[in-house]
PDB file of N, CA and C in Angstrom:
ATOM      1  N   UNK A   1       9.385 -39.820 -32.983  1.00  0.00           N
ATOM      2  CA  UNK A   1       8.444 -38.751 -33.264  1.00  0.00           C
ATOM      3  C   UNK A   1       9.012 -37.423 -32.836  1.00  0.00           C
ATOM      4  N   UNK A   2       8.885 -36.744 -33.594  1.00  0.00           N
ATOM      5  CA  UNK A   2       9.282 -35.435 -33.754  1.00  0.00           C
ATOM      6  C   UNK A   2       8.264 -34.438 -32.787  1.00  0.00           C
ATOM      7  N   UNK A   3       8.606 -33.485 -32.076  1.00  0.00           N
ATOM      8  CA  UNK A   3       7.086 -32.636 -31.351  1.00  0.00           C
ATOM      9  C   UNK A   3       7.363 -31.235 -31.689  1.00  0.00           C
ATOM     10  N   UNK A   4       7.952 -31.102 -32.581  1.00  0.00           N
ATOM     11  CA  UNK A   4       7.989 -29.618 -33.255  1.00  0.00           C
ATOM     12  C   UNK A   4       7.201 -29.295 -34.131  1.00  0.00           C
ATOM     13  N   UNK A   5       6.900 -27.852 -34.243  1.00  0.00           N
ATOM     14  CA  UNK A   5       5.888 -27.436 -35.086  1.00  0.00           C
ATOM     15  C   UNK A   5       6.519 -26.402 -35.752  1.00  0.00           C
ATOM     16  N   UNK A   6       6.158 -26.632 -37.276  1.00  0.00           N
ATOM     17  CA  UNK A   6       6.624 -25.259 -38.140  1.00  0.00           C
ATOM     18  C   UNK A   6       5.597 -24.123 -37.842  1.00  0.00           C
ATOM     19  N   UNK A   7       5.850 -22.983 -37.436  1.00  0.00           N
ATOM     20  CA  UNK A   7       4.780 -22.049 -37.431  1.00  0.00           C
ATOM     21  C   UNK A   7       5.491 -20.524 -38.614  1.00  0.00           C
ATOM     22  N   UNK A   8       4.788 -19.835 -38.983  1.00  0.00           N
ATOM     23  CA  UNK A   8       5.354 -19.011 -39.900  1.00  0.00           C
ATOM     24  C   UNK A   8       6.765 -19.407 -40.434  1.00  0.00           C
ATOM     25  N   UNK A   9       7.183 -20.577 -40.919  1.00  0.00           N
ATOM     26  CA  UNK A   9       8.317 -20.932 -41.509  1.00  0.00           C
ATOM     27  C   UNK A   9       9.584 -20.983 -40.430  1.00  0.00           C
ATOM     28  N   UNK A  10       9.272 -21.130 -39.086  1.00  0.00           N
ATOM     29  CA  UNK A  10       9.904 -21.031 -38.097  1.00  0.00           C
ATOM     30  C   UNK A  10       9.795 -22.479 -37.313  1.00  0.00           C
ATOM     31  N   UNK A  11      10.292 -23.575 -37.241  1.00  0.00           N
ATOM     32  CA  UNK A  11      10.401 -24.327 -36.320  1.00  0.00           C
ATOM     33  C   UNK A  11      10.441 -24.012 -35.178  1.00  0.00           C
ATOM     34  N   UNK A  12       9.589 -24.073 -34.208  1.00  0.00           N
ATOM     35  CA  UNK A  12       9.574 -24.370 -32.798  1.00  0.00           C
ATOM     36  C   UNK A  12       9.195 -25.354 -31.752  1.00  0.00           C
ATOM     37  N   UNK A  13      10.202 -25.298 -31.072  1.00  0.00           N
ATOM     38  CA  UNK A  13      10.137 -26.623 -30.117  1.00  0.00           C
ATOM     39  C   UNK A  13       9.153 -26.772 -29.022  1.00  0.00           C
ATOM     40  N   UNK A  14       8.901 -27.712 -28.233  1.00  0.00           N
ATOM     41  CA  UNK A  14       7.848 -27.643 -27.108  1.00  0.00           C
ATOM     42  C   UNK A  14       8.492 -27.026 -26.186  1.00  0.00           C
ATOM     43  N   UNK A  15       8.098 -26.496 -24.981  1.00  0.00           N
ATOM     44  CA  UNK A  15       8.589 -26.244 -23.895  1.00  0.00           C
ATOM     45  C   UNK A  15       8.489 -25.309 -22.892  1.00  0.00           C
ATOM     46  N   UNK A  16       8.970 -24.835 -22.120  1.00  0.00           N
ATOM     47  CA  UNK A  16       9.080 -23.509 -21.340  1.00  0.00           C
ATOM     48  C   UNK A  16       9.038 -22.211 -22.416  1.00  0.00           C
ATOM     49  N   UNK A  17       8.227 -21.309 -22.253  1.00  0.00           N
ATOM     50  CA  UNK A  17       8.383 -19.962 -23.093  1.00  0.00           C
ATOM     51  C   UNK A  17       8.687 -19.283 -21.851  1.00  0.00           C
ATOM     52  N   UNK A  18       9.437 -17.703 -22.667  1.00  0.00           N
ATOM     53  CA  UNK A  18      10.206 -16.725 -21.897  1.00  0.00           C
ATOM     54  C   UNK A  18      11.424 -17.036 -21.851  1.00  0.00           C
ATOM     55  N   UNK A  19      12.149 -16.342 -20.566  1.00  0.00           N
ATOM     56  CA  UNK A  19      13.063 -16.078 -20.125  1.00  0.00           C
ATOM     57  C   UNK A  19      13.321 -17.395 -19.690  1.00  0.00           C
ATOM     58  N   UNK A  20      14.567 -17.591 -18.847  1.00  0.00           N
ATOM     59  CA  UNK A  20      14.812 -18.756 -17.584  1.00  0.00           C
ATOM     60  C   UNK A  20      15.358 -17.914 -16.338  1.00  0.00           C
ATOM     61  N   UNK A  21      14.738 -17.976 -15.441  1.00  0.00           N
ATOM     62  CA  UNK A  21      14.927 -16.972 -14.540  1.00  0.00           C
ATOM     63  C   UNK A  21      16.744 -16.842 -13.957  1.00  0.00           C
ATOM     64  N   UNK A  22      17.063 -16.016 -13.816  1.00  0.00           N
ATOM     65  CA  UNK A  22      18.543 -16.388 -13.350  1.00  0.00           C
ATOM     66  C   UNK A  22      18.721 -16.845 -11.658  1.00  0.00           C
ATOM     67  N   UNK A  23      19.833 -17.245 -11.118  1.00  0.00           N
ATOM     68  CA  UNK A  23      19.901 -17.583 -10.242  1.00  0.00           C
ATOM     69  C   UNK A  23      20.281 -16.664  -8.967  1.00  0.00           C
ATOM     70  N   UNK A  24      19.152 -16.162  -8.076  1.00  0.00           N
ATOM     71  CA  UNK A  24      19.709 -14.784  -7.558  1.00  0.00           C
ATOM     72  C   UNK A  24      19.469 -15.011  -6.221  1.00  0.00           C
ATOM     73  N   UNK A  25      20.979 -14.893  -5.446  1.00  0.00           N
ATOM     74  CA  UNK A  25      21.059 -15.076  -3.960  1.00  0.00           C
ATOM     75  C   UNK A  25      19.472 -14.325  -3.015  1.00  0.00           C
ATOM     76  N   UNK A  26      19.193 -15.764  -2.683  1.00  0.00           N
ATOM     77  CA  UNK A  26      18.035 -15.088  -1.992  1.00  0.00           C
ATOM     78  C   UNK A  26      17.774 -13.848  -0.867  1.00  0.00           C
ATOM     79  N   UNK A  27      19.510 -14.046  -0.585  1.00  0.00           N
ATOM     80  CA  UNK A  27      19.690 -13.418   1.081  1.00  0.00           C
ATOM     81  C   UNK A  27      20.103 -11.883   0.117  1.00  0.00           C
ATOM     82  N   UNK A  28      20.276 -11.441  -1.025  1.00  0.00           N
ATOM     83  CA  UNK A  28      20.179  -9.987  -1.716  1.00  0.00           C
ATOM     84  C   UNK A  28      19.319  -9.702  -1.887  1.00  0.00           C
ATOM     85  N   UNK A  29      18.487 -10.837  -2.792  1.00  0.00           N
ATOM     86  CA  UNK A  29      17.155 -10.274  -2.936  1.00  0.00           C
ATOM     87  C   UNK A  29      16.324  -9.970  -1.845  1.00  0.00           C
ATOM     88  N   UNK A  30      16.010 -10.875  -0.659  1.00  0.00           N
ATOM     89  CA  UNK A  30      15.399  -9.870   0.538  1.00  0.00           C
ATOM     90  C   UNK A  30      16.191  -8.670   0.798  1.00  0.00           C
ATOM     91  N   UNK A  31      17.294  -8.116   0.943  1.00  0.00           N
ATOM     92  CA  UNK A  31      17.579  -7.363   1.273  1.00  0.00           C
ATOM     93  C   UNK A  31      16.978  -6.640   0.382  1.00  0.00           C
ATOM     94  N   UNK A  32      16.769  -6.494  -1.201  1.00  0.00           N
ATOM     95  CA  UNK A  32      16.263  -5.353  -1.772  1.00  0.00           C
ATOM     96  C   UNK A  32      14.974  -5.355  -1.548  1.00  0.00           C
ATOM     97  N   UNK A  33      14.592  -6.168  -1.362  1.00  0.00           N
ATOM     98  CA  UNK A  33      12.836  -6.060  -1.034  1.00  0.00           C
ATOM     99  C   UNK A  33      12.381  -5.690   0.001  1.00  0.00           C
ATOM    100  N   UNK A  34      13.430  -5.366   1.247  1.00  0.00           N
ATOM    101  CA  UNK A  34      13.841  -4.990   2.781  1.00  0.00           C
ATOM    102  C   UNK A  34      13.735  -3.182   2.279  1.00  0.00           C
ATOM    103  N   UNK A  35      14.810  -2.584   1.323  1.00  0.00           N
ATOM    104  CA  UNK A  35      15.259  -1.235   0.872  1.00  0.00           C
ATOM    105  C   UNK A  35      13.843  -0.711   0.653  1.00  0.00           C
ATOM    106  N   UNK A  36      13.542  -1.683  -0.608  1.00  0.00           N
ATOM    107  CA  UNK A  36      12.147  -1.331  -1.592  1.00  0.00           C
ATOM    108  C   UNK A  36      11.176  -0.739  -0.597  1.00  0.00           C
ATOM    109  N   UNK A  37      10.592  -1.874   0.368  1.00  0.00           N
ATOM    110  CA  UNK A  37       9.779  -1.274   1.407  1.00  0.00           C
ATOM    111  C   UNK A  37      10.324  -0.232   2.551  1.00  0.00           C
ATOM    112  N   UNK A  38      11.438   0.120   2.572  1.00  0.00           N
ATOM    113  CA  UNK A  38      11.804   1.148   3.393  1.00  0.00           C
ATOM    114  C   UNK A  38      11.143   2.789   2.599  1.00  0.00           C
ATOM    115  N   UNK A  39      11.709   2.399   1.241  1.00  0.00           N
ATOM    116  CA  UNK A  39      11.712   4.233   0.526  1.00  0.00           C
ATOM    117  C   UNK A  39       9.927   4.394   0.589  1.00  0.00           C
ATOM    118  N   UNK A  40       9.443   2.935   0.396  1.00  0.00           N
ATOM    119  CA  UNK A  40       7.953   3.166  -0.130  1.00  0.00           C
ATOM    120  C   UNK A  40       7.099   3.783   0.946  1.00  0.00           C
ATOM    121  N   UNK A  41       7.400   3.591   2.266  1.00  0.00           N
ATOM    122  CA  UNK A  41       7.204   3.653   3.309  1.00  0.00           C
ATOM    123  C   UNK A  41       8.140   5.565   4.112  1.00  0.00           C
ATOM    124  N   UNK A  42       8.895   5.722   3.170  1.00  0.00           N
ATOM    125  CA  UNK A  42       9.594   7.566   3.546  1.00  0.00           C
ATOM    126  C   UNK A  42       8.773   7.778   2.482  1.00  0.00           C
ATOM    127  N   UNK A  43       8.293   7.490   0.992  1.00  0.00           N
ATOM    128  CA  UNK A  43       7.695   8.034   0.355  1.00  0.00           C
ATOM    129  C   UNK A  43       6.274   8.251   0.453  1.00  0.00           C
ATOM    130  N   UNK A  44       5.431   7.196   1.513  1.00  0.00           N
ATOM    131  CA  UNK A  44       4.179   7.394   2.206  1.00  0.00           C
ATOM    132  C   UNK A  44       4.009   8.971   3.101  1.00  0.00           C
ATOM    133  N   UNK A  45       5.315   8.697   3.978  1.00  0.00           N
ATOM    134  CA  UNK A  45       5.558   9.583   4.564  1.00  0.00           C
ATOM    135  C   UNK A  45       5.278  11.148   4.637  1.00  0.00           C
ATOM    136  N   UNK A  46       6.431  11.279   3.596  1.00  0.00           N
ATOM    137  CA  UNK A  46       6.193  12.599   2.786  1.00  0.00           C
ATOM    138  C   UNK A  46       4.911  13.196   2.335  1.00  0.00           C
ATOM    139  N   UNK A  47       4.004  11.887   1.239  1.00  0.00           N
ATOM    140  CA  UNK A  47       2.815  12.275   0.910  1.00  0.00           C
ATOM    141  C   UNK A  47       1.632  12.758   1.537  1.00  0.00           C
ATOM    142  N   UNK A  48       1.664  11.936   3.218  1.00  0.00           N
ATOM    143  CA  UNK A  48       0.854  12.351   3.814  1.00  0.00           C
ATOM    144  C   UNK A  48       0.995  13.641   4.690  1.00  0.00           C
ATOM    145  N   UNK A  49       2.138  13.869   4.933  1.00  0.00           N
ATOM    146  CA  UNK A  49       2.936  15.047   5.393  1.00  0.00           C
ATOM    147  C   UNK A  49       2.357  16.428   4.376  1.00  0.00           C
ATOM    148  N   UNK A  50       2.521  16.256   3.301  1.00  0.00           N
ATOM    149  CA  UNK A  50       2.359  17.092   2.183  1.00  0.00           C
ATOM    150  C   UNK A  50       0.552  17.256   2.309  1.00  0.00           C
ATOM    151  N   UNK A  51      -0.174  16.007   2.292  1.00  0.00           N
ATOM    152  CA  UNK A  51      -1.566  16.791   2.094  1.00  0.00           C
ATOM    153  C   UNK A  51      -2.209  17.376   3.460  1.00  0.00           C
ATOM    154  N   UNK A  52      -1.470  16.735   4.634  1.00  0.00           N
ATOM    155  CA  UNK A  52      -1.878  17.676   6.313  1.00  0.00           C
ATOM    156  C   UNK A  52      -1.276  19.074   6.176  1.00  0.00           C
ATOM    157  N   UNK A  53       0.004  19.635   5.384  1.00  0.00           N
ATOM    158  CA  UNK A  53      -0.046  20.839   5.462  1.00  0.00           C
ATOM    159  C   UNK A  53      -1.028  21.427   4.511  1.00  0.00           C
ATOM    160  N   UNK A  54      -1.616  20.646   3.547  1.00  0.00           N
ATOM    161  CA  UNK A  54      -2.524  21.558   2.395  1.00  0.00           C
ATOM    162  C   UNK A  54      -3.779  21.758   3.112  1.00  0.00           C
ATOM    163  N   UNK A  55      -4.051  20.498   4.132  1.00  0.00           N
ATOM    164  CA  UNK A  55      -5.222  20.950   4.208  1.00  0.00           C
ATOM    165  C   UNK A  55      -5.261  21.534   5.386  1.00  0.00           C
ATOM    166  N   UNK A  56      -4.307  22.109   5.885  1.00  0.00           N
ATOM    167  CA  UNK A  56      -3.619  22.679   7.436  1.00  0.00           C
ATOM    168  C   UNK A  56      -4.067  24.446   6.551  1.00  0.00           C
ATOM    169  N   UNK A  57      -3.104  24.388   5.895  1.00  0.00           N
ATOM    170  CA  UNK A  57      -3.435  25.802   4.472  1.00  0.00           C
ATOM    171  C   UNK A  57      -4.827  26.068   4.456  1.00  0.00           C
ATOM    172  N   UNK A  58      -5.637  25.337   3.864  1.00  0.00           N
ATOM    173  CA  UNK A  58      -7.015  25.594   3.360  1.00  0.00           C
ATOM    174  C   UNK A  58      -7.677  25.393   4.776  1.00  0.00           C
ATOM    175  N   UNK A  59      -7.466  24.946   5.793  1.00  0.00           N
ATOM    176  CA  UNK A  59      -8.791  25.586   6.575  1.00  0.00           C
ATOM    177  C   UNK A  59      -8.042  26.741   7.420  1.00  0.00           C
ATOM    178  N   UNK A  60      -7.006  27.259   7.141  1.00  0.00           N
ATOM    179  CA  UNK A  60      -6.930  28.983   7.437  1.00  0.00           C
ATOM    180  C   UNK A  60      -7.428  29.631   6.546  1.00  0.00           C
ATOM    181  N   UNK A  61      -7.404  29.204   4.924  1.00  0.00           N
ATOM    182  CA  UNK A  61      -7.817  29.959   4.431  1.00  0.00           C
ATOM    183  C   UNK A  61      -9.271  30.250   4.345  1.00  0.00           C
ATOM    184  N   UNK A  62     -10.291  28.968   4.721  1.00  0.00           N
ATOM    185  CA  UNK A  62     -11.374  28.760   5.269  1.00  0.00           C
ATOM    186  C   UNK A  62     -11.887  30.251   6.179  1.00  0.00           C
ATOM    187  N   UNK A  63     -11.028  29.882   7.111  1.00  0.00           N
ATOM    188  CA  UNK A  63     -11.277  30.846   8.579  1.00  0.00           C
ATOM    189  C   UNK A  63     -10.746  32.532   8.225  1.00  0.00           C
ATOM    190  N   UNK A  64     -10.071  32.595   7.668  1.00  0.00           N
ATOM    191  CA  UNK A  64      -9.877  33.769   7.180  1.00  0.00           C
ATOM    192  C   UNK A  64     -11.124  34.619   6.318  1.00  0.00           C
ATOM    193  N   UNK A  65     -11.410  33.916   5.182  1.00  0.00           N
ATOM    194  CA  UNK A  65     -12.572  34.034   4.529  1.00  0.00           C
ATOM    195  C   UNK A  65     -13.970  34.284   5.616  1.00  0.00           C
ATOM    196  N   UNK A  66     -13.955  33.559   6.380  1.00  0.00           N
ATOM    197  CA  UNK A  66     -14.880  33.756   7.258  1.00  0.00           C
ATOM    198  C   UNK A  66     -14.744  34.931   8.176  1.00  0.00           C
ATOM    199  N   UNK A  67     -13.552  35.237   8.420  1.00  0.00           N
ATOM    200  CA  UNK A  67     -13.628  36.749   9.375  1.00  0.00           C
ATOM    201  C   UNK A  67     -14.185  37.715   8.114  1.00  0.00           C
ATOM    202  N   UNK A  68     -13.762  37.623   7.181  1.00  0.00           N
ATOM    203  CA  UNK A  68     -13.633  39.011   6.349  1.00  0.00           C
ATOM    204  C   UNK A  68     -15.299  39.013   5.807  1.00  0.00           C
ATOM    205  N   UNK A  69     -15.824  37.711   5.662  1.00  0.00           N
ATOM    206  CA  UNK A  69     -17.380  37.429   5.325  1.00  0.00           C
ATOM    207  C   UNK A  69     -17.832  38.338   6.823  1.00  0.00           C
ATOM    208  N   UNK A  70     -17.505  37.989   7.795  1.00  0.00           N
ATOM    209  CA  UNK A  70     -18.370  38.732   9.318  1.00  0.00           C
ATOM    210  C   UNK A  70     -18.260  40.020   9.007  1.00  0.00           C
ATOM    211  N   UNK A  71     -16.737  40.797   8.716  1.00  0.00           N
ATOM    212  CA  UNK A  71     -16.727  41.754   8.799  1.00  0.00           C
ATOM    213  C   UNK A  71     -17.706  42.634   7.775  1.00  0.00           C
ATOM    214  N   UNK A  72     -17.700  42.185   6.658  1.00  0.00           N
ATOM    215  CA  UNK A  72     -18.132  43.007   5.347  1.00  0.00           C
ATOM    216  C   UNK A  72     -19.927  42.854   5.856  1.00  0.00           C
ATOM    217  N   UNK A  73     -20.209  41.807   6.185  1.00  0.00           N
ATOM    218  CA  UNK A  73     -21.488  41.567   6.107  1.00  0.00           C
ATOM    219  C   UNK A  73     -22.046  41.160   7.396  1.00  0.00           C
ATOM    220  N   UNK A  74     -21.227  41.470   8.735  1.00  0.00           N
ATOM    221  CA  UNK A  74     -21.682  41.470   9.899  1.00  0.00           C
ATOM    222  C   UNK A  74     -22.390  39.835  10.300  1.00  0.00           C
ATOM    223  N   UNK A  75     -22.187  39.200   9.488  1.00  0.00           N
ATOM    224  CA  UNK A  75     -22.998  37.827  10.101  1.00  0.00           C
ATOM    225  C   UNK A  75     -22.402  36.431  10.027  1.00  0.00           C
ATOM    226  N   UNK A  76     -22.538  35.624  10.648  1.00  0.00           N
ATOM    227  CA  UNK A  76     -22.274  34.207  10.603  1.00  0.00           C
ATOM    228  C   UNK A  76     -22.800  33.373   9.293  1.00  0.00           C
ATOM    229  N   UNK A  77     -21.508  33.193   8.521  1.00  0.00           N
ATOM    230  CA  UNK A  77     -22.289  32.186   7.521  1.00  0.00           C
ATOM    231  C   UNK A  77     -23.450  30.926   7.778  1.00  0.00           C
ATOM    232  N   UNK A  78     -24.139  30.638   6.866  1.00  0.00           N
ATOM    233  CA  UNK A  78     -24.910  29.350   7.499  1.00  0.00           C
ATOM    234  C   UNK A  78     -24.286  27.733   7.118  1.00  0.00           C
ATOM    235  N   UNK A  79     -23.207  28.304   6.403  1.00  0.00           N
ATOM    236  CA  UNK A  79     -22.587  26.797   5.884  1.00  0.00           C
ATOM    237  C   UNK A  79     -21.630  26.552   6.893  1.00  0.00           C
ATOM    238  N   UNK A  80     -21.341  27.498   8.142  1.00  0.00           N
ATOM    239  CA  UNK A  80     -20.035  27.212   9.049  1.00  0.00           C
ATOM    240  C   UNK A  80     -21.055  26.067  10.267  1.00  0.00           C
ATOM    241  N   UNK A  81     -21.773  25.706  10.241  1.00  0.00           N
ATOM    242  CA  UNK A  81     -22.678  25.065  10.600  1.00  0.00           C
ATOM    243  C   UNK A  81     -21.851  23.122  10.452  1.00  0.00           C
ATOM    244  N   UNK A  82     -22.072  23.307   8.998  1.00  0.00           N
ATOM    245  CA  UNK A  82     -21.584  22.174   8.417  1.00  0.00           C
ATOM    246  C   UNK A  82     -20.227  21.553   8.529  1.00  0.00           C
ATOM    247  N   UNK A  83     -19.484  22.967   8.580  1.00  0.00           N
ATOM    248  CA  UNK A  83     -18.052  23.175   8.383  1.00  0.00           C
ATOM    249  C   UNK A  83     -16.860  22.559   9.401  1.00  0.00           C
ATOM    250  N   UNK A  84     -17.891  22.851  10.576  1.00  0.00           N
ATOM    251  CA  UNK A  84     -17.265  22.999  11.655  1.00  0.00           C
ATOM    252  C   UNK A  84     -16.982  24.185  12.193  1.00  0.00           C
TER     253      UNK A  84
END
């Protein structure tokens, strides 16, 4: 008995579909998966680095806004309450 099937005029056999994985020294592959999590981990880095100075930025610019609000208009906002 035969276990092939014609499908669109194509014989195909039973079996594994895809690829066949190749044979890859395990002791490289941790090492790249060792690298992988190193950059992902300088690239965390950076990101969080990057939004403490933005928001390092915006609450001077916060506080700034707020002197020049006292000055023009002599008073304490009521949202600095909330603000901190």
């Amino acid at each position: 008995m035969d276990d092939s099937k014609v499908v669109g005029g194509k014989v195909k056999k039973p079996g594994k579909r895809g690829r066949k994985p190749a044979k890859i020294d395990l002791k490289a592959k941790l090492e790249r998966s060792r690298q992988s999590a190193r950059e992902c981990r300088a690239r965390k880095k950076l990101r969080y680095q990057y939004l403490e100075e933005l928001v390092s930025s915006r609450e001077r610019a916060i506080c700034a806004l707020r002197e020049e609000l006292e000055m023009w208009w002599g008073i304490e906002p009521v949202a600095s309450d909330m603000l901190g």
